[in-house]
ModelCIF file with pLDDT and N, C-alpha, C, O atoms, coordinates in Angstrom:
data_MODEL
#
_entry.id   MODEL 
#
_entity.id                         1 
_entity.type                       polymer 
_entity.pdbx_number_of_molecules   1 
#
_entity_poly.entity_id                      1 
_entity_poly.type                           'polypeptide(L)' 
_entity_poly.nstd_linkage                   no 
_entity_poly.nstd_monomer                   no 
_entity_poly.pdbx_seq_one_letter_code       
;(UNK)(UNK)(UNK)(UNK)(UNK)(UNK)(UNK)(UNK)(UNK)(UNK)(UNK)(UNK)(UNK)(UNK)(UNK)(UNK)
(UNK)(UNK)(UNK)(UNK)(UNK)(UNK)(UNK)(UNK)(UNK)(UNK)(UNK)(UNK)(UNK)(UNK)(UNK)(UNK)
(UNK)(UNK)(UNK)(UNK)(UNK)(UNK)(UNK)(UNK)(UNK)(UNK)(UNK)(UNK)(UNK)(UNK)(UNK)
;
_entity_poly.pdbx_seq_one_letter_code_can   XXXXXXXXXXXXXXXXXXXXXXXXXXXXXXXXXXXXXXXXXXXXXXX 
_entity_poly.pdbx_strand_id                 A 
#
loop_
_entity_poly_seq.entity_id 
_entity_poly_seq.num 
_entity_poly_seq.mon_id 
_entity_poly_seq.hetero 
1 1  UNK n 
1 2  UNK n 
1 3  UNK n 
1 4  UNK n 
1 5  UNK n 
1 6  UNK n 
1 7  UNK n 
1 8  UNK n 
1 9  UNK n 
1 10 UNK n 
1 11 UNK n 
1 12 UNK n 
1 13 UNK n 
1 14 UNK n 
1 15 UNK n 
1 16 UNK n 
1 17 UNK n 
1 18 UNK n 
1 19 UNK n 
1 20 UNK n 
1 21 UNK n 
1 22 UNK n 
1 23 UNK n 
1 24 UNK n 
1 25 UNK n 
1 26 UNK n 
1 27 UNK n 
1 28 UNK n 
1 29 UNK n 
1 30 UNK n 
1 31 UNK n 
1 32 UNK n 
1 33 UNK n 
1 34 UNK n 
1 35 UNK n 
1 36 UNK n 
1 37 UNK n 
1 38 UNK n 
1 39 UNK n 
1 40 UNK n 
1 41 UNK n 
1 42 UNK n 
1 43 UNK n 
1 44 UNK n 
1 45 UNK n 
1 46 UNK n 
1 47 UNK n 
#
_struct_asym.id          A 
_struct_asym.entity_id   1 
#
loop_
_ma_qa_metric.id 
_ma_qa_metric.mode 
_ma_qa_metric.name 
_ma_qa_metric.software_group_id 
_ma_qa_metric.type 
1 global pLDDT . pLDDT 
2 local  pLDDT . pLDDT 
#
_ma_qa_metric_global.metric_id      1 
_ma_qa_metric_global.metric_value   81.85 
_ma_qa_metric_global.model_id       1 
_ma_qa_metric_global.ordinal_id     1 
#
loop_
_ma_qa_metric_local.label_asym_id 
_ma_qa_metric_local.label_comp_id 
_ma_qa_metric_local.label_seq_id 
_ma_qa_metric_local.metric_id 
_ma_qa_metric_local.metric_value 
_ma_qa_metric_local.model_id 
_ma_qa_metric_local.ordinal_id 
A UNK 1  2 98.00 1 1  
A UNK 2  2 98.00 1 2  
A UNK 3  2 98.00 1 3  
A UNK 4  2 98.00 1 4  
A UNK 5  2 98.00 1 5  
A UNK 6  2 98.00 1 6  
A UNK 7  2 96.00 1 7  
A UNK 8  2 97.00 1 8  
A UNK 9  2 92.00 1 9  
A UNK 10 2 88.00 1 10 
A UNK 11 2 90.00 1 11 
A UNK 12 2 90.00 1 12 
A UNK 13 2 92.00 1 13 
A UNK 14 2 91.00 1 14 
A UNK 15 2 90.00 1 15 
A UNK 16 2 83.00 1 16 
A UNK 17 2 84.00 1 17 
A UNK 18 2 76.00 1 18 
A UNK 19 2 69.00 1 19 
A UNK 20 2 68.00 1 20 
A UNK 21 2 71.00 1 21 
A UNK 22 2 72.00 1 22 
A UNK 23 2 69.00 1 23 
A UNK 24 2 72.00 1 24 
A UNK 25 2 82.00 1 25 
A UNK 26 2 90.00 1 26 
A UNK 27 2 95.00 1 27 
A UNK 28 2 96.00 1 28 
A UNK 29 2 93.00 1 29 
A UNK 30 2 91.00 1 30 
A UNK 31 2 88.00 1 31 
A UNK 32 2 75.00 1 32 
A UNK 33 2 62.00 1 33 
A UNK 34 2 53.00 1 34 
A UNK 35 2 55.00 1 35 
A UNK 36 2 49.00 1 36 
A UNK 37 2 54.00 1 37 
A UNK 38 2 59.00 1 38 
A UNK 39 2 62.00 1 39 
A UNK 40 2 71.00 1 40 
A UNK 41 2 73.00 1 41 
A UNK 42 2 79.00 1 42 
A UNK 43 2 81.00 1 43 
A UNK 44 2 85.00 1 44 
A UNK 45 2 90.00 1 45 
A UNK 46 2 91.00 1 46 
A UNK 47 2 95.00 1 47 
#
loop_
_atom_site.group_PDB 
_atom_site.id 
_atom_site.type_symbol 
_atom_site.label_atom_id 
_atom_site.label_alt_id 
_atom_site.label_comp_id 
_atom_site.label_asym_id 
_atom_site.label_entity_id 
_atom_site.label_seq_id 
_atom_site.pdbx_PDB_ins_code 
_atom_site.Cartn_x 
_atom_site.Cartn_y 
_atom_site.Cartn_z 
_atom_site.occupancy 
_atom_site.B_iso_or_equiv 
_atom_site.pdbx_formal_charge 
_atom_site.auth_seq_id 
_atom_site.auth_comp_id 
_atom_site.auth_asym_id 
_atom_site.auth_atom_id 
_atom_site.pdbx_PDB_model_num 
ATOM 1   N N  . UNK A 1 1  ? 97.066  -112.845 86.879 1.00 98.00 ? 1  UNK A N  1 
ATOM 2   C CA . UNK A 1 1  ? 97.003  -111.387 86.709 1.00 98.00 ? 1  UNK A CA 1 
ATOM 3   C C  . UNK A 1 1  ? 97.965  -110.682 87.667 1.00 98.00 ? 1  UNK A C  1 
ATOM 4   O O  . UNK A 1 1  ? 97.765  -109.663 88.328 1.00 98.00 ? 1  UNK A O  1 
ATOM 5   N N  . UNK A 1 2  ? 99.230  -111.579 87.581 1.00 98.00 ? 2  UNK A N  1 
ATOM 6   C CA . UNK A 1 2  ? 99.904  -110.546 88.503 1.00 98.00 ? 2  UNK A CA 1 
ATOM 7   C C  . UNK A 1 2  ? 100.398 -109.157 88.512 1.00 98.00 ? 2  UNK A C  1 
ATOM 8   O O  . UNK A 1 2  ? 100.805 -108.536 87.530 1.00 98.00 ? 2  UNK A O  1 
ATOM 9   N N  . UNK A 1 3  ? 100.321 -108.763 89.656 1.00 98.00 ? 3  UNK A N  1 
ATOM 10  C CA . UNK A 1 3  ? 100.820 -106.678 88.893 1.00 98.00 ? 3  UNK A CA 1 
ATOM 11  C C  . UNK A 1 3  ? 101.563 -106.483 89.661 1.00 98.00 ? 3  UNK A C  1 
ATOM 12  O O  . UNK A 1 3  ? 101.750 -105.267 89.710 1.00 98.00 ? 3  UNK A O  1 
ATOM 13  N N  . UNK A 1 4  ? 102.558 -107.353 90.831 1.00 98.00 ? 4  UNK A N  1 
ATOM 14  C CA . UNK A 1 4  ? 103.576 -106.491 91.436 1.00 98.00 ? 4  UNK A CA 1 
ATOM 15  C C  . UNK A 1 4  ? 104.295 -107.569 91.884 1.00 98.00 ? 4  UNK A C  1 
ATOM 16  O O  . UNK A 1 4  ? 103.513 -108.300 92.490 1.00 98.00 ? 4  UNK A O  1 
ATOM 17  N N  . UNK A 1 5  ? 105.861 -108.213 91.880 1.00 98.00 ? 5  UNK A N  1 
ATOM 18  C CA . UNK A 1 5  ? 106.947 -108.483 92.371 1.00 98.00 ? 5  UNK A CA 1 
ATOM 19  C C  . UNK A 1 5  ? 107.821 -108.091 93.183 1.00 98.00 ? 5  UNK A C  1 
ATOM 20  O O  . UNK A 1 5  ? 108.511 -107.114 92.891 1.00 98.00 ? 5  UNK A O  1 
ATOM 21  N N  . UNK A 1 6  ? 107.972 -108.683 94.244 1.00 98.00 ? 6  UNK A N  1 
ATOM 22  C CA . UNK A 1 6  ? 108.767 -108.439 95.248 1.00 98.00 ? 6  UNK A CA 1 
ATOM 23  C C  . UNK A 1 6  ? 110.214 -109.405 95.785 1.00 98.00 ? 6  UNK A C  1 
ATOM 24  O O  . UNK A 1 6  ? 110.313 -110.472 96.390 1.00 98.00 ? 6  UNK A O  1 
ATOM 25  N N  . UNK A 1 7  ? 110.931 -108.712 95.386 1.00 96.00 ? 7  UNK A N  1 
ATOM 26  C CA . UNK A 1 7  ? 112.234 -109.905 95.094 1.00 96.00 ? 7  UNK A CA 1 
ATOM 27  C C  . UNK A 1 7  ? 112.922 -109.297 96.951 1.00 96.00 ? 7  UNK A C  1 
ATOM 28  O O  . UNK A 1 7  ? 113.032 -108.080 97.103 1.00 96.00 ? 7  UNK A O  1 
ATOM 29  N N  . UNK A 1 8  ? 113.222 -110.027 97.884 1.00 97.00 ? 8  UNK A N  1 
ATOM 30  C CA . UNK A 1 8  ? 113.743 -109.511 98.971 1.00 97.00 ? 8  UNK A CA 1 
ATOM 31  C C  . UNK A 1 8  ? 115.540 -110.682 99.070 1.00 97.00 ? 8  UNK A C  1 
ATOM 32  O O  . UNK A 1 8  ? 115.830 -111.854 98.827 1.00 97.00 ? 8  UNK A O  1 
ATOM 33  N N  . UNK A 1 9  ? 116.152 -109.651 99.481 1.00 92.00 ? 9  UNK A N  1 
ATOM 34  C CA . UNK A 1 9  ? 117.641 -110.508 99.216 1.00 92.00 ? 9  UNK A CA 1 
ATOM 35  C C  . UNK A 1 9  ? 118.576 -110.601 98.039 1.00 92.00 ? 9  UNK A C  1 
ATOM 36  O O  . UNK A 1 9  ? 118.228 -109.721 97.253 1.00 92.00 ? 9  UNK A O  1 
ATOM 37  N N  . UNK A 1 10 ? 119.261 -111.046 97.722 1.00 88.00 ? 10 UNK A N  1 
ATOM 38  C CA . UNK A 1 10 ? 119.853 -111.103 96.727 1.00 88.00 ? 10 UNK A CA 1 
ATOM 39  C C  . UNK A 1 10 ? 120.144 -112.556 96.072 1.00 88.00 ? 10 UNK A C  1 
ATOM 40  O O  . UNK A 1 10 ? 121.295 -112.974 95.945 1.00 88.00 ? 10 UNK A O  1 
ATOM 41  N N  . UNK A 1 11 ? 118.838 -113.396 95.607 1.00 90.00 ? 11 UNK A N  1 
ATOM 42  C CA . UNK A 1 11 ? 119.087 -114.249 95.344 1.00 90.00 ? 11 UNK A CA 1 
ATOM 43  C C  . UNK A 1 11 ? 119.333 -114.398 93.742 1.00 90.00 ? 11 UNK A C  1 
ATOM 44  O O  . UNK A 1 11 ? 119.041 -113.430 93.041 1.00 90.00 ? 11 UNK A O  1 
ATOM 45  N N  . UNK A 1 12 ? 119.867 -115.589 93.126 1.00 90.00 ? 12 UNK A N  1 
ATOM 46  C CA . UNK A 1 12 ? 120.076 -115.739 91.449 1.00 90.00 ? 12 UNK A CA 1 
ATOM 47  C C  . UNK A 1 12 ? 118.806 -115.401 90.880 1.00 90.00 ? 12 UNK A C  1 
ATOM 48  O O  . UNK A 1 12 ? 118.600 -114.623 89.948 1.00 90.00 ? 12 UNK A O  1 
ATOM 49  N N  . UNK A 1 13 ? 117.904 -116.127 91.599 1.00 92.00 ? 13 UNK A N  1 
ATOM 50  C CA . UNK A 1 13 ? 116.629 -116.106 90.996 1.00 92.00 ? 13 UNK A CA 1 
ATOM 51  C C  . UNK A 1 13 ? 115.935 -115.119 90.704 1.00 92.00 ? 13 UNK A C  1 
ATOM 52  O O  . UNK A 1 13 ? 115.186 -115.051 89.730 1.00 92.00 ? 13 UNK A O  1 
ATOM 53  N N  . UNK A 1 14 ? 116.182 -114.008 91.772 1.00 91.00 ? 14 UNK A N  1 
ATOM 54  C CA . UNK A 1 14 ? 115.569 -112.809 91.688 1.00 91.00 ? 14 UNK A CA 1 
ATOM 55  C C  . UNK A 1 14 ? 116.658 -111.759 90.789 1.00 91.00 ? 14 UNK A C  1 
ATOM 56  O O  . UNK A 1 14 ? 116.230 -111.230 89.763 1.00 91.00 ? 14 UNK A O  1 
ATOM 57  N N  . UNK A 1 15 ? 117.563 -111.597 91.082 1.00 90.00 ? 15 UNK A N  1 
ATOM 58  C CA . UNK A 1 15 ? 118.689 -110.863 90.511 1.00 90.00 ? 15 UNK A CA 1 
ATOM 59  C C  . UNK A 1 15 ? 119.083 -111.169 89.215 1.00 90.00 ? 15 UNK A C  1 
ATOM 60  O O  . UNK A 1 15 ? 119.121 -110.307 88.337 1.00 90.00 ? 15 UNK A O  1 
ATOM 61  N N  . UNK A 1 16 ? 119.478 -112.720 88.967 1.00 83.00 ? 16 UNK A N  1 
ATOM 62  C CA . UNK A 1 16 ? 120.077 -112.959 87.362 1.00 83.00 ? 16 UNK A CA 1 
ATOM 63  C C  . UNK A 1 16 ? 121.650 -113.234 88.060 1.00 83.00 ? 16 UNK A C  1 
ATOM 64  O O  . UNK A 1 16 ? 122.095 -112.851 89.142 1.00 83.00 ? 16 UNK A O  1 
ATOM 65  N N  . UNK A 1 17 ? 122.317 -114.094 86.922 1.00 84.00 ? 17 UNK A N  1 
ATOM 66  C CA . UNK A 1 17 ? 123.925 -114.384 86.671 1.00 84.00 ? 17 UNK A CA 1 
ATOM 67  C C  . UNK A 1 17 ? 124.840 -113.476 86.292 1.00 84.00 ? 17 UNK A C  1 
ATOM 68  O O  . UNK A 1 17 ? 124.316 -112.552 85.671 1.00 84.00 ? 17 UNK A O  1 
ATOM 69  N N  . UNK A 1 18 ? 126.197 -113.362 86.447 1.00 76.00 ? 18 UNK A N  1 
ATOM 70  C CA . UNK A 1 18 ? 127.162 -112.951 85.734 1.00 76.00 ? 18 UNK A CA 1 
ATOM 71  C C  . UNK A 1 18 ? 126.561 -111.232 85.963 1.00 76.00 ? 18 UNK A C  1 
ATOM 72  O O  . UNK A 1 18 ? 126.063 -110.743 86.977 1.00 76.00 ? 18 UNK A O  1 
ATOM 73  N N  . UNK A 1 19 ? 126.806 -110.636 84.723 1.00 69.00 ? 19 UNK A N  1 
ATOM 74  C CA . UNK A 1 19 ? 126.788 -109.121 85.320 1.00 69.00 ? 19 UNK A CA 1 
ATOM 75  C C  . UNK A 1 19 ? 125.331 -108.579 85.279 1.00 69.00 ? 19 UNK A C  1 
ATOM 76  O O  . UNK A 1 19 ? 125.162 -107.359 85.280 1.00 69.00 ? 19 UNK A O  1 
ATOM 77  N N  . UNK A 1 20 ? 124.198 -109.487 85.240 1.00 68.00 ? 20 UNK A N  1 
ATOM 78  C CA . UNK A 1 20 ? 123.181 -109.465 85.377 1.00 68.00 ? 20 UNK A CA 1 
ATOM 79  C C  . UNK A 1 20 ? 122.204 -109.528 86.975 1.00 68.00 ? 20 UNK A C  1 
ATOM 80  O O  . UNK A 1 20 ? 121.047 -109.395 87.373 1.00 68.00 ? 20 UNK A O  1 
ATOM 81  N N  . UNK A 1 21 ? 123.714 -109.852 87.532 1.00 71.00 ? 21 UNK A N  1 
ATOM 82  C CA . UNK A 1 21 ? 123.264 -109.628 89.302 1.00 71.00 ? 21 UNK A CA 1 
ATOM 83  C C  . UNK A 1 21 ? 123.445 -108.786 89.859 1.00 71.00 ? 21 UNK A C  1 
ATOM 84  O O  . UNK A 1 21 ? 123.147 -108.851 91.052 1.00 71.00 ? 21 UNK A O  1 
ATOM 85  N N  . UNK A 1 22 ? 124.136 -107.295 89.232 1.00 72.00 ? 22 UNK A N  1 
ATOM 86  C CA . UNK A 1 22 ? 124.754 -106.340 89.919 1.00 72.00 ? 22 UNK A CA 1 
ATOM 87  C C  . UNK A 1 22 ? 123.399 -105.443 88.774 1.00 72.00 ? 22 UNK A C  1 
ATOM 88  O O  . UNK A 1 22 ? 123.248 -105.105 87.601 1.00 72.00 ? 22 UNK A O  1 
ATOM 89  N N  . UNK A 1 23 ? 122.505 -105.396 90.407 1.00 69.00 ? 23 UNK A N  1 
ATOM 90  C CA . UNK A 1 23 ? 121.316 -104.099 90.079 1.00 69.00 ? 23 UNK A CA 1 
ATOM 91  C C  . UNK A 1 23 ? 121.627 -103.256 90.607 1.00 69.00 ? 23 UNK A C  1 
ATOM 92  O O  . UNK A 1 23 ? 121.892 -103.173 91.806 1.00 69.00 ? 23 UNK A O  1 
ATOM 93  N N  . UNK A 1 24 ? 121.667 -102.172 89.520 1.00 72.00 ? 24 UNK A N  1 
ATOM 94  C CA . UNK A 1 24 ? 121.828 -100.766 90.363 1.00 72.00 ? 24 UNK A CA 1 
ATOM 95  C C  . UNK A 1 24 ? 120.551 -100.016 90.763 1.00 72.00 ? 24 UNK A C  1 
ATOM 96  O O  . UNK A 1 24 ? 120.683 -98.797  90.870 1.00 72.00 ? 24 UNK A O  1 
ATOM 97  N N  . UNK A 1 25 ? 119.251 -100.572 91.020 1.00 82.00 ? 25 UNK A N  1 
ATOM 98  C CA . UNK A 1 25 ? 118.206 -99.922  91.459 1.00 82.00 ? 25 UNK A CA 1 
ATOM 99  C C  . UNK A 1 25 ? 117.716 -100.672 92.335 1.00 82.00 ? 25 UNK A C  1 
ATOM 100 O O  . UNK A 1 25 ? 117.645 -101.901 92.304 1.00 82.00 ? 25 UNK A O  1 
ATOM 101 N N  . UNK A 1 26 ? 117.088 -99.408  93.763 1.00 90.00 ? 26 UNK A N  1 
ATOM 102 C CA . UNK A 1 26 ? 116.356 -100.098 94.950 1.00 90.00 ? 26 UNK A CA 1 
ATOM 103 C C  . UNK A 1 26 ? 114.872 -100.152 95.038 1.00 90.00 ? 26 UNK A C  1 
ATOM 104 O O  . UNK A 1 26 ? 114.183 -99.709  94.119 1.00 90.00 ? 26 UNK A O  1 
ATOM 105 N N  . UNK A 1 27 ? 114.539 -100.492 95.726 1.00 95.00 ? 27 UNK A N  1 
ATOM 106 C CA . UNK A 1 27 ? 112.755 -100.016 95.968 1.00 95.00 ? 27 UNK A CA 1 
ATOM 107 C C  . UNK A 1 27 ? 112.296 -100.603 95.350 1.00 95.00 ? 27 UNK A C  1 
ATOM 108 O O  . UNK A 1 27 ? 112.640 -101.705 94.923 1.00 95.00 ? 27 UNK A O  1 
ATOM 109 N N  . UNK A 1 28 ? 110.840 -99.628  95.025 1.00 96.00 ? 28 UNK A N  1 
ATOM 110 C CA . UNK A 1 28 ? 110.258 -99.819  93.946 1.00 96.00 ? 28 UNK A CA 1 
ATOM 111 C C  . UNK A 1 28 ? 110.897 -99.412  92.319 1.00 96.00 ? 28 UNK A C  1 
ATOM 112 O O  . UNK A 1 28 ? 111.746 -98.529  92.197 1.00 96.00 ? 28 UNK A O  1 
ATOM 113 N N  . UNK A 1 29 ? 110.504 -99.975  91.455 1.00 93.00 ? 29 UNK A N  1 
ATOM 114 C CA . UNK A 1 29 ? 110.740 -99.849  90.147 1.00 93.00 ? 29 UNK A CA 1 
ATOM 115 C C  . UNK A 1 29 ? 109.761 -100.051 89.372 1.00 93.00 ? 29 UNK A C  1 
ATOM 116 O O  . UNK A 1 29 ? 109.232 -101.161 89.430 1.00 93.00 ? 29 UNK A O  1 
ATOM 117 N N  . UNK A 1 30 ? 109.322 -99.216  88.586 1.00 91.00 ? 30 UNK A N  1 
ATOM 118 C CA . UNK A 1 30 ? 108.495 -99.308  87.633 1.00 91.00 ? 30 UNK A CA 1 
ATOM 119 C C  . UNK A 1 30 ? 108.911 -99.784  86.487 1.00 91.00 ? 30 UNK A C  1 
ATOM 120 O O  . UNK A 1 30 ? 110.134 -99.887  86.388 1.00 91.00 ? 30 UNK A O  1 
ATOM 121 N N  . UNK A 1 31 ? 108.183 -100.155 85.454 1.00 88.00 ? 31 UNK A N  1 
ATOM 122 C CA . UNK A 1 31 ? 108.236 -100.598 83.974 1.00 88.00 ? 31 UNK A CA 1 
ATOM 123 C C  . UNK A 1 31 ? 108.974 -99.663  83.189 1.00 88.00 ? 31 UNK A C  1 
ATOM 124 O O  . UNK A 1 31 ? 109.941 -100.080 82.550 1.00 88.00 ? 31 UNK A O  1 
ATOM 125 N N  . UNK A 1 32 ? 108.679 -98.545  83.148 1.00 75.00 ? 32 UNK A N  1 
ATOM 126 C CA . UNK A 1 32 ? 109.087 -97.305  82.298 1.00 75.00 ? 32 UNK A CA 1 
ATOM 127 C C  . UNK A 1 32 ? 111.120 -96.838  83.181 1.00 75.00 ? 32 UNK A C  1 
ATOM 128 O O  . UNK A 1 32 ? 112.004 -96.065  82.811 1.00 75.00 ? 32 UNK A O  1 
ATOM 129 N N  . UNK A 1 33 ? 111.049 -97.445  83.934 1.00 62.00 ? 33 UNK A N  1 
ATOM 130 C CA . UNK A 1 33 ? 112.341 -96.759  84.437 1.00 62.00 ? 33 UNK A CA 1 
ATOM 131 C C  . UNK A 1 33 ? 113.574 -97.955  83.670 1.00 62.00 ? 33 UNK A C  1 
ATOM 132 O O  . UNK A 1 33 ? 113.700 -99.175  83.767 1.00 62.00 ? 33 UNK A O  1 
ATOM 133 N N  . UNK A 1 34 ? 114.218 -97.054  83.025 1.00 53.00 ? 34 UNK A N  1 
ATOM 134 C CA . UNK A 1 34 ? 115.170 -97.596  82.165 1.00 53.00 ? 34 UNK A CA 1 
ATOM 135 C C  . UNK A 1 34 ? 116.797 -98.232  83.148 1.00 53.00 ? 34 UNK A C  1 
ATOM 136 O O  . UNK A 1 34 ? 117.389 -97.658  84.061 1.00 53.00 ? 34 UNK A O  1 
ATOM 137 N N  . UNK A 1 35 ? 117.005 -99.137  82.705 1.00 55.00 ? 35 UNK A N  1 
ATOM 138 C CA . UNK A 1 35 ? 118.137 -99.937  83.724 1.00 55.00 ? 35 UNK A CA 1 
ATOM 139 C C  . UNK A 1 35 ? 119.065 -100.545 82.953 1.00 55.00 ? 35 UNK A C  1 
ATOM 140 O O  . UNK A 1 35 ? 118.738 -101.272 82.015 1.00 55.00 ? 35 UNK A O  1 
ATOM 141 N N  . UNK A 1 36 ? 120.158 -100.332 83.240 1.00 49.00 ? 36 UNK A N  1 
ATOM 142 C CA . UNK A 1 36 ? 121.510 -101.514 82.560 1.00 49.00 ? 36 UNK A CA 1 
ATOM 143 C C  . UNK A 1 36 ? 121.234 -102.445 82.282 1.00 49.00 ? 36 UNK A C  1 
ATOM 144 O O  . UNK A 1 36 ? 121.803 -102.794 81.248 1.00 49.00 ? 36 UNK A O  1 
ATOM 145 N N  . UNK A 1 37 ? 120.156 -103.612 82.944 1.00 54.00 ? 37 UNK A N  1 
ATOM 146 C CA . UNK A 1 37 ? 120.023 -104.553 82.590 1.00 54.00 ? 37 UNK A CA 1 
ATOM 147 C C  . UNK A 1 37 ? 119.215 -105.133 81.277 1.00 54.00 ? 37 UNK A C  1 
ATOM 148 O O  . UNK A 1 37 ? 119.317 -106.185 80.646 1.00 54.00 ? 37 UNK A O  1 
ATOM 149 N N  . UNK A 1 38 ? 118.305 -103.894 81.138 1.00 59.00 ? 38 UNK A N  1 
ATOM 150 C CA . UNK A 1 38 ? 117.738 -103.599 79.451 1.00 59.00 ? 38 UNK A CA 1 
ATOM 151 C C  . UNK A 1 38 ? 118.863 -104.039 78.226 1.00 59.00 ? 38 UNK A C  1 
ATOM 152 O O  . UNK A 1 38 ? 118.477 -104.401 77.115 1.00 59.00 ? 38 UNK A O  1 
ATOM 153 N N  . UNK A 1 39 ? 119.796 -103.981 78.470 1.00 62.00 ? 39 UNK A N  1 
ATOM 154 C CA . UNK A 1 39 ? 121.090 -104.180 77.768 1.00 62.00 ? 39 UNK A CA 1 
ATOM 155 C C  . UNK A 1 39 ? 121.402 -106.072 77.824 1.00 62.00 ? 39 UNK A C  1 
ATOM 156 O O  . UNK A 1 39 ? 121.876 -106.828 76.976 1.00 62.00 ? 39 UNK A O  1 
ATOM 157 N N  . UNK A 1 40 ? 120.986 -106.271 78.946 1.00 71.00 ? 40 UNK A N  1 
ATOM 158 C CA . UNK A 1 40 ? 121.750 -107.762 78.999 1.00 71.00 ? 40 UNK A CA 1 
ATOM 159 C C  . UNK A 1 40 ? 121.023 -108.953 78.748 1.00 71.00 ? 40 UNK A C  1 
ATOM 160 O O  . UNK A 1 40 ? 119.988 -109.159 79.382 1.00 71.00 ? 40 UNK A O  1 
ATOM 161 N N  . UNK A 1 41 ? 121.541 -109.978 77.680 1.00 73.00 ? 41 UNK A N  1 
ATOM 162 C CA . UNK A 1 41 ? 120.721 -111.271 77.324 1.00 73.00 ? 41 UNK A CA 1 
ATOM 163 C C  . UNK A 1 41 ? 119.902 -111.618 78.613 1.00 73.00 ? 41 UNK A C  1 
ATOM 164 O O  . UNK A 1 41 ? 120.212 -111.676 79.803 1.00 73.00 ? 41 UNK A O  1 
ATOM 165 N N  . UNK A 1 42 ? 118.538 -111.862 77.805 1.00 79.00 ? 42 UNK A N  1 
ATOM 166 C CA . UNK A 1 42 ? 117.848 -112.613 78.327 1.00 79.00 ? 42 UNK A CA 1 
ATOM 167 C C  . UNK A 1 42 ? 117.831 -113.854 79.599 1.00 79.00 ? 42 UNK A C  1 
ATOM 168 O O  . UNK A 1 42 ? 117.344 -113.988 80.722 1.00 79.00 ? 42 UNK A O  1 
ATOM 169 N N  . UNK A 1 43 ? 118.723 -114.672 78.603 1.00 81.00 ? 43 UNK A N  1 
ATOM 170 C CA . UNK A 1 43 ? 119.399 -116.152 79.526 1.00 81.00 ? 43 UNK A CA 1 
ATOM 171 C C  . UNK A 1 43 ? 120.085 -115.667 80.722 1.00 81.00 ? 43 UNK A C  1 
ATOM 172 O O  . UNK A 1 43 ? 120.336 -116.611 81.472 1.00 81.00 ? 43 UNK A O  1 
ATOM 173 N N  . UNK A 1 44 ? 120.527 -114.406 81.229 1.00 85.00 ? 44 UNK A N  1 
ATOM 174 C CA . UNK A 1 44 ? 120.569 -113.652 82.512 1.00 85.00 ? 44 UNK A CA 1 
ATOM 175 C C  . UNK A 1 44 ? 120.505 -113.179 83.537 1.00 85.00 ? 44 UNK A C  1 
ATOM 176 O O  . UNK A 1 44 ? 121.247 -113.013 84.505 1.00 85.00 ? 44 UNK A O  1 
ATOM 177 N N  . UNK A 1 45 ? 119.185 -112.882 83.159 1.00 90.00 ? 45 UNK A N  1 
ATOM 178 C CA . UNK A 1 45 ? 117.991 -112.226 83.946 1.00 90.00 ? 45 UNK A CA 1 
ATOM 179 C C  . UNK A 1 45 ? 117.758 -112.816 84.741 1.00 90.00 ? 45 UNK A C  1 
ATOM 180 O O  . UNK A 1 45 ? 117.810 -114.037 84.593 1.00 90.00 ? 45 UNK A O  1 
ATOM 181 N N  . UNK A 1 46 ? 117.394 -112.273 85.945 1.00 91.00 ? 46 UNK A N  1 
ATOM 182 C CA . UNK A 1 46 ? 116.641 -113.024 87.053 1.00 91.00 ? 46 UNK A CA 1 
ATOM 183 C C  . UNK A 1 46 ? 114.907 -112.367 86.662 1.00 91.00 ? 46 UNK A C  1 
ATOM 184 O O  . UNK A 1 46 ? 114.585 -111.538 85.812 1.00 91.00 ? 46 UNK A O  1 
ATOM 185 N N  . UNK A 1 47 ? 114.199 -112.990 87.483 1.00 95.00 ? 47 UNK A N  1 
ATOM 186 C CA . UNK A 1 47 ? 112.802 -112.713 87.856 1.00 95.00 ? 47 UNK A CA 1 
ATOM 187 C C  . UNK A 1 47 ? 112.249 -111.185 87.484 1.00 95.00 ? 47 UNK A C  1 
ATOM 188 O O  . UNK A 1 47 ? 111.093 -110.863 87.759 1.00 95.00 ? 47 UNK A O  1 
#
């Protein structure tokens, strides 16, 4: 039942590959807050 992630650093795992590592948001982030990365394949993504 997890309800909150905390990614500290900039690792692959947490961030994602290729242009899927360049997050443009800090802090907290909610579900509803819309991000570039909404855009990018799956196979990408970090955490």
């Amino acid at each position: 039942n997890v309800k909150f992630l905390i990614s500290v650093g900039g690792t692959i795992i947490g961030m994602g590959v290729d242009e899927a590592a360049t997050i443009s948001y800090r802090g907290l982030v909610k579900p509803n807050y819309l991000t570039t990365n909404d855009l990018i394949d799956e196979s990408k993504i970090g955490l």
